[in-house]
PDB file of N, CA and C in Angstrom:
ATOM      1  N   UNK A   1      26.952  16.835  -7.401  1.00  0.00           N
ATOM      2  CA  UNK A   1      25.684  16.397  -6.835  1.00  0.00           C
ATOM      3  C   UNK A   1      25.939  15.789  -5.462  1.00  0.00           C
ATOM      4  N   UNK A   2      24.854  16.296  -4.359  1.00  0.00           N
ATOM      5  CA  UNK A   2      25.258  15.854  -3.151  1.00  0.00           C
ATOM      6  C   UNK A   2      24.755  14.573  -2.855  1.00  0.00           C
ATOM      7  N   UNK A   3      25.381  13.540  -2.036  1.00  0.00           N
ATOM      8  CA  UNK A   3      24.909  12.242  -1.487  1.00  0.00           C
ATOM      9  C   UNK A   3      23.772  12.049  -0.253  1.00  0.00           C
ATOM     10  N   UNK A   4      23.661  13.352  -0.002  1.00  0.00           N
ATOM     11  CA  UNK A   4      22.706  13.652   0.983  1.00  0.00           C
ATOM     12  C   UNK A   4      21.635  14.337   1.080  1.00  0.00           C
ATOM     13  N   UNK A   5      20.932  14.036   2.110  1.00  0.00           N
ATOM     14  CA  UNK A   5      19.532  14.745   1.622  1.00  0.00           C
ATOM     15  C   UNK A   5      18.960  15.558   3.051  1.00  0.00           C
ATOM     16  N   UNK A   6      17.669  16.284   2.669  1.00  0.00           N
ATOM     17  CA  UNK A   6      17.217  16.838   3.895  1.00  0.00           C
ATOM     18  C   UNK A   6      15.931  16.292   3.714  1.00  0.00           C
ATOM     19  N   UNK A   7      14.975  15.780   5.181  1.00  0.00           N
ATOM     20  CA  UNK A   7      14.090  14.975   4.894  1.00  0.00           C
ATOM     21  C   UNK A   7      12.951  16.509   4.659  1.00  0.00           C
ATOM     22  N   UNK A   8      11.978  16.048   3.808  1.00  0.00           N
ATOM     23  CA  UNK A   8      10.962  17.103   3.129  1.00  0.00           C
ATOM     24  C   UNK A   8       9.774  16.845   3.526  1.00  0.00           C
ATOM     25  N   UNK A   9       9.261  15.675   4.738  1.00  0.00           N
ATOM     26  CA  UNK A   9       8.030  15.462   5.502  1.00  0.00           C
ATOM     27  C   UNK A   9       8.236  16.738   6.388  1.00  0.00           C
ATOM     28  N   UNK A  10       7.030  17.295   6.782  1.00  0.00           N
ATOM     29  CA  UNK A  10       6.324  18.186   7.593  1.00  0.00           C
ATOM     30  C   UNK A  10       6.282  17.325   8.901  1.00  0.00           C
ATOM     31  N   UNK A  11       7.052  18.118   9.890  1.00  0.00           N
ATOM     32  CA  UNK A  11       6.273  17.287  11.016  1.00  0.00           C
ATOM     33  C   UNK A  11       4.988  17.324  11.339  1.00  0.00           C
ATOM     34  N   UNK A  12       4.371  18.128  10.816  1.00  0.00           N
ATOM     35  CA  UNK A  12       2.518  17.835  10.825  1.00  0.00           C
ATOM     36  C   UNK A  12       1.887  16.958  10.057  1.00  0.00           C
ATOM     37  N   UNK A  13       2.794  15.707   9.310  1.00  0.00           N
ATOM     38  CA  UNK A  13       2.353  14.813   9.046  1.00  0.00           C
ATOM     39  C   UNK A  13       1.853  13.374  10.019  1.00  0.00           C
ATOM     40  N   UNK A  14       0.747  13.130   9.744  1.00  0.00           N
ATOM     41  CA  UNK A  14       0.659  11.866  10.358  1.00  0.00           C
ATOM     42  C   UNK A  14       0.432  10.748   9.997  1.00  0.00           C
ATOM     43  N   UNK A  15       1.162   9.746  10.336  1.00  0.00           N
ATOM     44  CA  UNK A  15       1.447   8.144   9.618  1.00  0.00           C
ATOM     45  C   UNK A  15       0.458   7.796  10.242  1.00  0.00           C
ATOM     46  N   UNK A  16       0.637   6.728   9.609  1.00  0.00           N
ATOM     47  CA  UNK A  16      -1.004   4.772   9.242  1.00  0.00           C
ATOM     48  C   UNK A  16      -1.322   5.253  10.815  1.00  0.00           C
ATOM     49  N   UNK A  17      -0.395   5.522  11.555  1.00  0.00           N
ATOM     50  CA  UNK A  17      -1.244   5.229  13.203  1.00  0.00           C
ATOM     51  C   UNK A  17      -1.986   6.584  13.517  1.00  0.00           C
ATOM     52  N   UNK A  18      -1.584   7.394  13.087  1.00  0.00           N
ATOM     53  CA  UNK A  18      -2.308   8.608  13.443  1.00  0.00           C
ATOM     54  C   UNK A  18      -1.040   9.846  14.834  1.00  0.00           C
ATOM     55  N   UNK A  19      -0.149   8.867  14.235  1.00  0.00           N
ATOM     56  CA  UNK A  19       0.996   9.656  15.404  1.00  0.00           C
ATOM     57  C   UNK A  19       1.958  10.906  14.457  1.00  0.00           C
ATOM     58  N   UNK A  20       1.552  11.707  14.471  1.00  0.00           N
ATOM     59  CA  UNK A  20       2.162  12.897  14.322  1.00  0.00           C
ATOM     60  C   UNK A  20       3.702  12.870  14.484  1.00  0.00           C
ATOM     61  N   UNK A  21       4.329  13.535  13.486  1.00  0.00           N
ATOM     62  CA  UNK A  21       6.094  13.509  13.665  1.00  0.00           C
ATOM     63  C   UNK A  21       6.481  12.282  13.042  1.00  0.00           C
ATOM     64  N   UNK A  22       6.213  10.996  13.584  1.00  0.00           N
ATOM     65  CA  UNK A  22       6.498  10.026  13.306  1.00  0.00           C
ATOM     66  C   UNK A  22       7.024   9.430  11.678  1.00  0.00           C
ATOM     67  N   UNK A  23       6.267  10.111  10.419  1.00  0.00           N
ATOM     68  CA  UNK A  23       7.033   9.766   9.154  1.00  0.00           C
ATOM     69  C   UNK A  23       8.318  10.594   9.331  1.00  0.00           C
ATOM     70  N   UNK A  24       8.627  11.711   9.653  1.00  0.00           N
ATOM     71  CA  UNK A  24       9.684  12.386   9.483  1.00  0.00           C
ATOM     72  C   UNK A  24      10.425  11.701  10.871  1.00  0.00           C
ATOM     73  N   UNK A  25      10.671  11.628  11.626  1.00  0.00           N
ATOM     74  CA  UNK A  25      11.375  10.388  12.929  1.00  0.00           C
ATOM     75  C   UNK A  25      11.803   9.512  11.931  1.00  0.00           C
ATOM     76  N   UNK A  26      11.022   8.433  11.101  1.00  0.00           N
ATOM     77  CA  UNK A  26      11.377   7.181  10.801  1.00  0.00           C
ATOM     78  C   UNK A  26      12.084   7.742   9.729  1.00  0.00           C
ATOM     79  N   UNK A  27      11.994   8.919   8.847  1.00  0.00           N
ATOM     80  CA  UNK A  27      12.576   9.218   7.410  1.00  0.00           C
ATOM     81  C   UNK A  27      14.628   9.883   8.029  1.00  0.00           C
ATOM     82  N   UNK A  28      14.128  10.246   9.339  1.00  0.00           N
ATOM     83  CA  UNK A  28      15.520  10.503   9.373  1.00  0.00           C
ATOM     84  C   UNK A  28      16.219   9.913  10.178  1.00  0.00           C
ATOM     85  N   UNK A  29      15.744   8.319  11.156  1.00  0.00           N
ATOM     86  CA  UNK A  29      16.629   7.816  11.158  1.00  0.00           C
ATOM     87  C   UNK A  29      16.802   6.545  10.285  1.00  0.00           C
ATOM     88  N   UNK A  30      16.215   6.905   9.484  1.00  0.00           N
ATOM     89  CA  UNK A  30      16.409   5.853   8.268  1.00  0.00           C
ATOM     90  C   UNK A  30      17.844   6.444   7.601  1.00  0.00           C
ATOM     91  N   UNK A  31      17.712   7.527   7.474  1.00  0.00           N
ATOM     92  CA  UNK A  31      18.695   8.022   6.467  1.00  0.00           C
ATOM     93  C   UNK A  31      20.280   8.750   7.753  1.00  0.00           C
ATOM     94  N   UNK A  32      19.796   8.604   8.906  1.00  0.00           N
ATOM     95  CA  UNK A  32      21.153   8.927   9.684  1.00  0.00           C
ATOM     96  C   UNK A  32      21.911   7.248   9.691  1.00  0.00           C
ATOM     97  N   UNK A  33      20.763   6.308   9.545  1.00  0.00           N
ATOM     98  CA  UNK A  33      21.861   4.859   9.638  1.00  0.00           C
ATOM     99  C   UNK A  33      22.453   4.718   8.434  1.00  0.00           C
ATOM    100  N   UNK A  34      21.745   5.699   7.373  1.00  0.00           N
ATOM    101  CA  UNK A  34      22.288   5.288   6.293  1.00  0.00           C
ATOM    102  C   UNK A  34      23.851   6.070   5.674  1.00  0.00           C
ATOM    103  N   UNK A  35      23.492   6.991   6.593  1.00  0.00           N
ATOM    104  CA  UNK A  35      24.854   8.035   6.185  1.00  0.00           C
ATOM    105  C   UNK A  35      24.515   9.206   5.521  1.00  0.00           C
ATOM    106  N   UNK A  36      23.345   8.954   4.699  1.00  0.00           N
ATOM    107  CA  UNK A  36      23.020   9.840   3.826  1.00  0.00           C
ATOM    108  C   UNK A  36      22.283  11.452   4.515  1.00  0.00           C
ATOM    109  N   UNK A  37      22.266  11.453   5.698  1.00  0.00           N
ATOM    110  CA  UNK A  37      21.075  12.686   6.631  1.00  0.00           C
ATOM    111  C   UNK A  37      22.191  14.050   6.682  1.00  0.00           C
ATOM    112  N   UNK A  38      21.445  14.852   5.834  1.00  0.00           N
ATOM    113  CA  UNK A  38      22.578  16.404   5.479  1.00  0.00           C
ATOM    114  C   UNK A  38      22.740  16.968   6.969  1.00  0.00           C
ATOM    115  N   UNK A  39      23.715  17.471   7.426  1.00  0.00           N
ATOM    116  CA  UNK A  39      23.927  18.258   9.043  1.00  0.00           C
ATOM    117  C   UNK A  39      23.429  19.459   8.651  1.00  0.00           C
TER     118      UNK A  39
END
């Protein structure tokens, strides 16, 4: 089982502000500080 992941937001999602991209931005550098972001 792998320790890593690929983020599964659409960049045509748009977060609380209405800014487009932005959940998938925050989902992967959440998970590149974390170590966990698949190459």
């Amino acid at each position: 089982m792998s320790d890593t992941y690929v983020p599964l937001i659409s960049s045509g999602i748009a977060g609380p502000l209405g800014v487009l991209h932005l959940p998938r931005l925050w989902q992967k550098v959440s998970l590149e500080e974390a170590g966990k972001l698949a190459s």
